[in-house]
C-alpha atoms as a PDB file:
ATOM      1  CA  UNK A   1      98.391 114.316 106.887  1.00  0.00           C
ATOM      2  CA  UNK A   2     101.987 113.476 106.110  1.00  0.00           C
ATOM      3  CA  UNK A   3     103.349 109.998 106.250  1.00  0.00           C
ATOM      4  CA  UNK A   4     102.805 108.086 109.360  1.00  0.00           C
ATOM      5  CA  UNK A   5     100.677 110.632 110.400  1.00  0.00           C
ATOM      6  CA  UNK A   6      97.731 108.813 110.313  1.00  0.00           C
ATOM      7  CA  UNK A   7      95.791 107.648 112.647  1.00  0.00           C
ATOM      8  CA  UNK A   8      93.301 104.269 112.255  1.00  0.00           C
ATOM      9  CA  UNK A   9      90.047 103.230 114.045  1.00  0.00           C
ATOM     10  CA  UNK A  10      87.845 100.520 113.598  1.00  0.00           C
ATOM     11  CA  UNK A  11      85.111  98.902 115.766  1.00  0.00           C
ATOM     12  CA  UNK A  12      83.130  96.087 116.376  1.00  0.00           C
ATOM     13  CA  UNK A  13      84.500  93.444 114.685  1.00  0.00           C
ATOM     14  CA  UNK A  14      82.968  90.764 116.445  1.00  0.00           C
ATOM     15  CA  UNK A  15      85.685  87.794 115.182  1.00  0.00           C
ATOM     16  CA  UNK A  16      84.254  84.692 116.053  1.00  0.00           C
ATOM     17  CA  UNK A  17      80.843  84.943 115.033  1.00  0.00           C
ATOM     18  CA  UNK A  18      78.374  83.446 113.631  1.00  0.00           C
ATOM     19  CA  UNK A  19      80.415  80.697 112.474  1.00  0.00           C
ATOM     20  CA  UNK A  20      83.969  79.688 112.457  1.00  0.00           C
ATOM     21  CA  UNK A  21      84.188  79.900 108.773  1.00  0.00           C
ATOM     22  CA  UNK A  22      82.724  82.929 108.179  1.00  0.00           C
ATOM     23  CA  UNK A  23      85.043  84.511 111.263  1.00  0.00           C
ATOM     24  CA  UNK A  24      87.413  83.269 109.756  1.00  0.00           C
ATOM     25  CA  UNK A  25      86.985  84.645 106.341  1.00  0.00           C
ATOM     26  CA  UNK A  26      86.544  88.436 108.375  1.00  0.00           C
ATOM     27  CA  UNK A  27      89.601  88.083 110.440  1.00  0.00           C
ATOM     28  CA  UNK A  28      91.453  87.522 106.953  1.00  0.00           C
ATOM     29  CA  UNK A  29      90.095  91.019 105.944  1.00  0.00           C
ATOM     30  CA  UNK A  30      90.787  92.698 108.779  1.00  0.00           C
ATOM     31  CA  UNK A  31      94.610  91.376 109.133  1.00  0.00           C
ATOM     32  CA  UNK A  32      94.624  92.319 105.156  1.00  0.00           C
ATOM     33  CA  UNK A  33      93.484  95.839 106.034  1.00  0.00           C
ATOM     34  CA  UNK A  34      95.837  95.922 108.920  1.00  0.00           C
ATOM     35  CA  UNK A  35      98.791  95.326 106.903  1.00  0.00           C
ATOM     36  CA  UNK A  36      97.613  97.694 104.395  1.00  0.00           C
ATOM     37  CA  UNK A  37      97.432 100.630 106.940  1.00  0.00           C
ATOM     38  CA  UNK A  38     100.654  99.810 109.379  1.00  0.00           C
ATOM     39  CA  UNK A  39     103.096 101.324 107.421  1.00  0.00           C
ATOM     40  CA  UNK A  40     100.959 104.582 107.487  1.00  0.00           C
ATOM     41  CA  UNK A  41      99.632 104.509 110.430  1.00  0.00           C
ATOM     42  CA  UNK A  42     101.061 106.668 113.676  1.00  0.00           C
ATOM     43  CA  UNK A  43      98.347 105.075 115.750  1.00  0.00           C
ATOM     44  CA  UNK A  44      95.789 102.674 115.338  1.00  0.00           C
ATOM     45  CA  UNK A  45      92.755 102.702 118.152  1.00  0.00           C
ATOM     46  CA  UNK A  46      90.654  99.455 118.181  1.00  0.00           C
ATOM     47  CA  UNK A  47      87.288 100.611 120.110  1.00  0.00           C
ATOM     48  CA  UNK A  48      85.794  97.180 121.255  1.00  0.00           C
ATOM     49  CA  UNK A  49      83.881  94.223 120.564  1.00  0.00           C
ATOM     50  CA  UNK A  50      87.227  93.020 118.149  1.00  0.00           C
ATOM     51  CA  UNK A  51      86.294  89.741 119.463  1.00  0.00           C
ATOM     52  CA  UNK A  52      82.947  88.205 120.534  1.00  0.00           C
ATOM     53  CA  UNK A  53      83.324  86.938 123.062  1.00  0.00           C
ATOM     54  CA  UNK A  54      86.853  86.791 124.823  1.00  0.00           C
ATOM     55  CA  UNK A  55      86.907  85.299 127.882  1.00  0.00           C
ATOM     56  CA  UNK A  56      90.732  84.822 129.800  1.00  0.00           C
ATOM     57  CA  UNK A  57      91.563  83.085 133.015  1.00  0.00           C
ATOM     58  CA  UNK A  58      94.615  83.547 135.000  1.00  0.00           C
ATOM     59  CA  UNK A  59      96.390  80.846 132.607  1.00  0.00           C
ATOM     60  CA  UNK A  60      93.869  79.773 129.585  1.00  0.00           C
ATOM     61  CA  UNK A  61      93.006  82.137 126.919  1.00  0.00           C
ATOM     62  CA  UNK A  62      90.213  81.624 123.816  1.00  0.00           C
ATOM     63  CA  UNK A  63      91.438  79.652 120.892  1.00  0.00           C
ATOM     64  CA  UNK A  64      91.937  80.663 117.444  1.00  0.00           C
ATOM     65  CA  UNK A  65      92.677  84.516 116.257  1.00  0.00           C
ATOM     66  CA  UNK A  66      96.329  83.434 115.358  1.00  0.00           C
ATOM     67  CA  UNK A  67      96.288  85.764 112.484  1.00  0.00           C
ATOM     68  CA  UNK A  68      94.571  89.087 113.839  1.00  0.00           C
ATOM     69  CA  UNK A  69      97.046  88.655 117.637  1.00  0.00           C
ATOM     70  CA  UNK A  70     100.601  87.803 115.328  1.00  0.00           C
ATOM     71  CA  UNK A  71      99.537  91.117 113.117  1.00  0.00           C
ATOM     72  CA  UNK A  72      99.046  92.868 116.168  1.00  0.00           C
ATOM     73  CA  UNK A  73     102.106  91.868 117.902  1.00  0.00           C
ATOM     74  CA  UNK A  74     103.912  92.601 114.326  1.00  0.00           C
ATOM     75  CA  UNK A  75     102.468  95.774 114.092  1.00  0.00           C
ATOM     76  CA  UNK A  76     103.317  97.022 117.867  1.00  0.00           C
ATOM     77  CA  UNK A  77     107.123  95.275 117.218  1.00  0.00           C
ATOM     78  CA  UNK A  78     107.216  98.431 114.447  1.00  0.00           C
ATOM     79  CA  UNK A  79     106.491 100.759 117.728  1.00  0.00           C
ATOM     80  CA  UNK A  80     103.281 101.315 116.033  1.00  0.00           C
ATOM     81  CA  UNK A  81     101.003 101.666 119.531  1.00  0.00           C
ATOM     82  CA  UNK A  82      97.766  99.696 119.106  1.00  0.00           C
ATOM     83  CA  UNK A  83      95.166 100.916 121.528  1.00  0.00           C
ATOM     84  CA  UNK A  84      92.484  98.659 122.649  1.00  0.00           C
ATOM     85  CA  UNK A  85      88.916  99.590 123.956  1.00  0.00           C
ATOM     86  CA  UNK A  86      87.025  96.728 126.068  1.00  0.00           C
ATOM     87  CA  UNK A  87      83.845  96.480 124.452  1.00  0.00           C
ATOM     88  CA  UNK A  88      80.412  94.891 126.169  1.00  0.00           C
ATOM     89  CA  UNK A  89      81.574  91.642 124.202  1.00  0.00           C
ATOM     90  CA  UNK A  90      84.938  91.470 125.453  1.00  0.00           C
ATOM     91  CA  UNK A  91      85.783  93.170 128.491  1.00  0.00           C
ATOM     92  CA  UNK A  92      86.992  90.096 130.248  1.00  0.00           C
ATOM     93  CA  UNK A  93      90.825  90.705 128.463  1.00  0.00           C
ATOM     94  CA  UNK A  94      93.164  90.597 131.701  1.00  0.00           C
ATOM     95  CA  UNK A  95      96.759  90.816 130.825  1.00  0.00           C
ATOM     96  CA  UNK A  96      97.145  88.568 127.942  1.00  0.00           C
ATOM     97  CA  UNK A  97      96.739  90.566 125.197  1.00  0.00           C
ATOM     98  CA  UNK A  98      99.023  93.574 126.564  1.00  0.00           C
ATOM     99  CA  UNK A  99     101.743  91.457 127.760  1.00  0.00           C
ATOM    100  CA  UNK A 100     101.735  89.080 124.617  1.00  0.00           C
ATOM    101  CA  UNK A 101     101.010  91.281 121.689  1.00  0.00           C
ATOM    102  CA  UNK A 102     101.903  94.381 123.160  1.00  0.00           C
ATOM    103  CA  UNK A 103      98.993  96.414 122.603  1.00  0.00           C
ATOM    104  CA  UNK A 104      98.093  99.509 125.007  1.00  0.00           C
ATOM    105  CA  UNK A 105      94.651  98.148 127.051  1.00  0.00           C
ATOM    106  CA  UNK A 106      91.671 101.069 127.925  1.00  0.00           C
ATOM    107  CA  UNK A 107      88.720  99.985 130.169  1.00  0.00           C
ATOM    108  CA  UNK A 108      87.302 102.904 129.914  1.00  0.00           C
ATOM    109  CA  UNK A 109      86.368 105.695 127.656  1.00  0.00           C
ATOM    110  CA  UNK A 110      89.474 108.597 127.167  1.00  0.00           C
ATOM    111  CA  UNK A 111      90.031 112.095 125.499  1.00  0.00           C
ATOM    112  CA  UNK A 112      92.732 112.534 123.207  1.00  0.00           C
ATOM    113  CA  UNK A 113      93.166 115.290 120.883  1.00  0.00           C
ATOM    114  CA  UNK A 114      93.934 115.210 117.115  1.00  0.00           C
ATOM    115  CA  UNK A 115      95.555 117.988 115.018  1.00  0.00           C
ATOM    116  CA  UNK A 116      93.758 120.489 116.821  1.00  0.00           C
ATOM    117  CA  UNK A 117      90.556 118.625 117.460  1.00  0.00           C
ATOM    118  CA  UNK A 118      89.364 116.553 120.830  1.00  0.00           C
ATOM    119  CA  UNK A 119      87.955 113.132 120.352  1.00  0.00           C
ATOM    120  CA  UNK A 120      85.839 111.433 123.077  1.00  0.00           C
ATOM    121  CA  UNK A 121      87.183 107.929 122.578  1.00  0.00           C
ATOM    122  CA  UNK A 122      85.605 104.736 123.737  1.00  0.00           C
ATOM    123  CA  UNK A 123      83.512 101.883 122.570  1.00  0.00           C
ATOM    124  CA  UNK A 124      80.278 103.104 123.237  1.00  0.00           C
ATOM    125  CA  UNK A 125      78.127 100.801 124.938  1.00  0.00           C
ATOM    126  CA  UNK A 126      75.997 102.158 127.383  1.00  0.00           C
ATOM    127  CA  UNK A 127      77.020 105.294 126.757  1.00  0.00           C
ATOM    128  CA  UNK A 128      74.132 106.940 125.745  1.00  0.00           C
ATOM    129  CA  UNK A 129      71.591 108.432 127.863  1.00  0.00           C
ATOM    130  CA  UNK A 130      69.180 105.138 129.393  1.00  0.00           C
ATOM    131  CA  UNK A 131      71.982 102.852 127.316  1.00  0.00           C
ATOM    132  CA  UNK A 132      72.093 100.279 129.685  1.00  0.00           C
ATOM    133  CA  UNK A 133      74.491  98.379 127.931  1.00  0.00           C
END
C-alpha cells in the first residue's frame, strides 16, 4: 500500500482497568501508537471495548481518557475518519464522543471492502453461534 493508504484496527483495549495506574500506563501506549500510525493511516477502525466501561448521560460523561479522546479529536481534525465499534463494555457512548472528538460511531457490525477484499467488521461479542454476549 502506498502512503496513506493504510488502514488501522485495533480492539479491546479495555482503558480503565484493573487499576488507574496501570490504565494509565496502556492509554500512553496506545496514544503513542496512534501518533505513530496517523500520518499513514487512510482509516483507522476501533472495534470495541476501547474503554471498560463507558457509561454517558445526557450531560455527564466518565472521567479521565484526556490523552486517548485529544489524540482522537487530533487525529479526525487531519480528516483522518476514526471509526468506532460499541463493544459489550461500552455500548452506552450516546453522542459525546462523535460530536466532541469527531469520530464516526457503529452500533452494529458493517461490511466494507478493502483493495479487492470484503471485511465483516464489528466487535464481536455475541457473534458467534450460542455467543450470548
Amino acid at each position: 500500500m502506498k502512503e496513506k493508504e493504510k488502514i488501522f484496527f485495533a480492539s479491546d483495549i479495555h482503558l480503565g482497568l484493573p487499576s488507574h495506574e496501570k490504565s494509565l500506563v496502556r492509554e500512553k501506549l496506545f496514544v503513542q501508537w496512534l501518533d505513530e500510525i496517523k500520518n499513514e493511516a487512510r482509516e483507522i477502525y476501533l472495534l470495541g471495548d476501547i474503554f471498560d466501561y463507558w457509561f454517558e448521560y445526557k450531560k455527564v460523561v466518565p472521567r479521565g481518557f484526556t490523552r486517548f479522546l485529544g489524540k482522537i479529536a487530533e487525529i479526525t481534525d487531519q480528516g483522518i475518519p476514526v471509526h468506532f465499534f460499541t463493544g459489550n463494555h461500552d455500548i452506552w457512548i450516546l453522542d459525546y464522543l462523535p460530536v466532541e472528538s469527531g469520530i464516526i460511531l457503529h452500533r452494529y457490525p458493517i461490511q466494507k471492502e478493502f483493495n479487492g477484499l470484503r471485511f465483516y467488521l464489528g466487535h464481536g461479542d455475541a457473534l458467534g453461534p450460542g455467543d450470548k454476549g
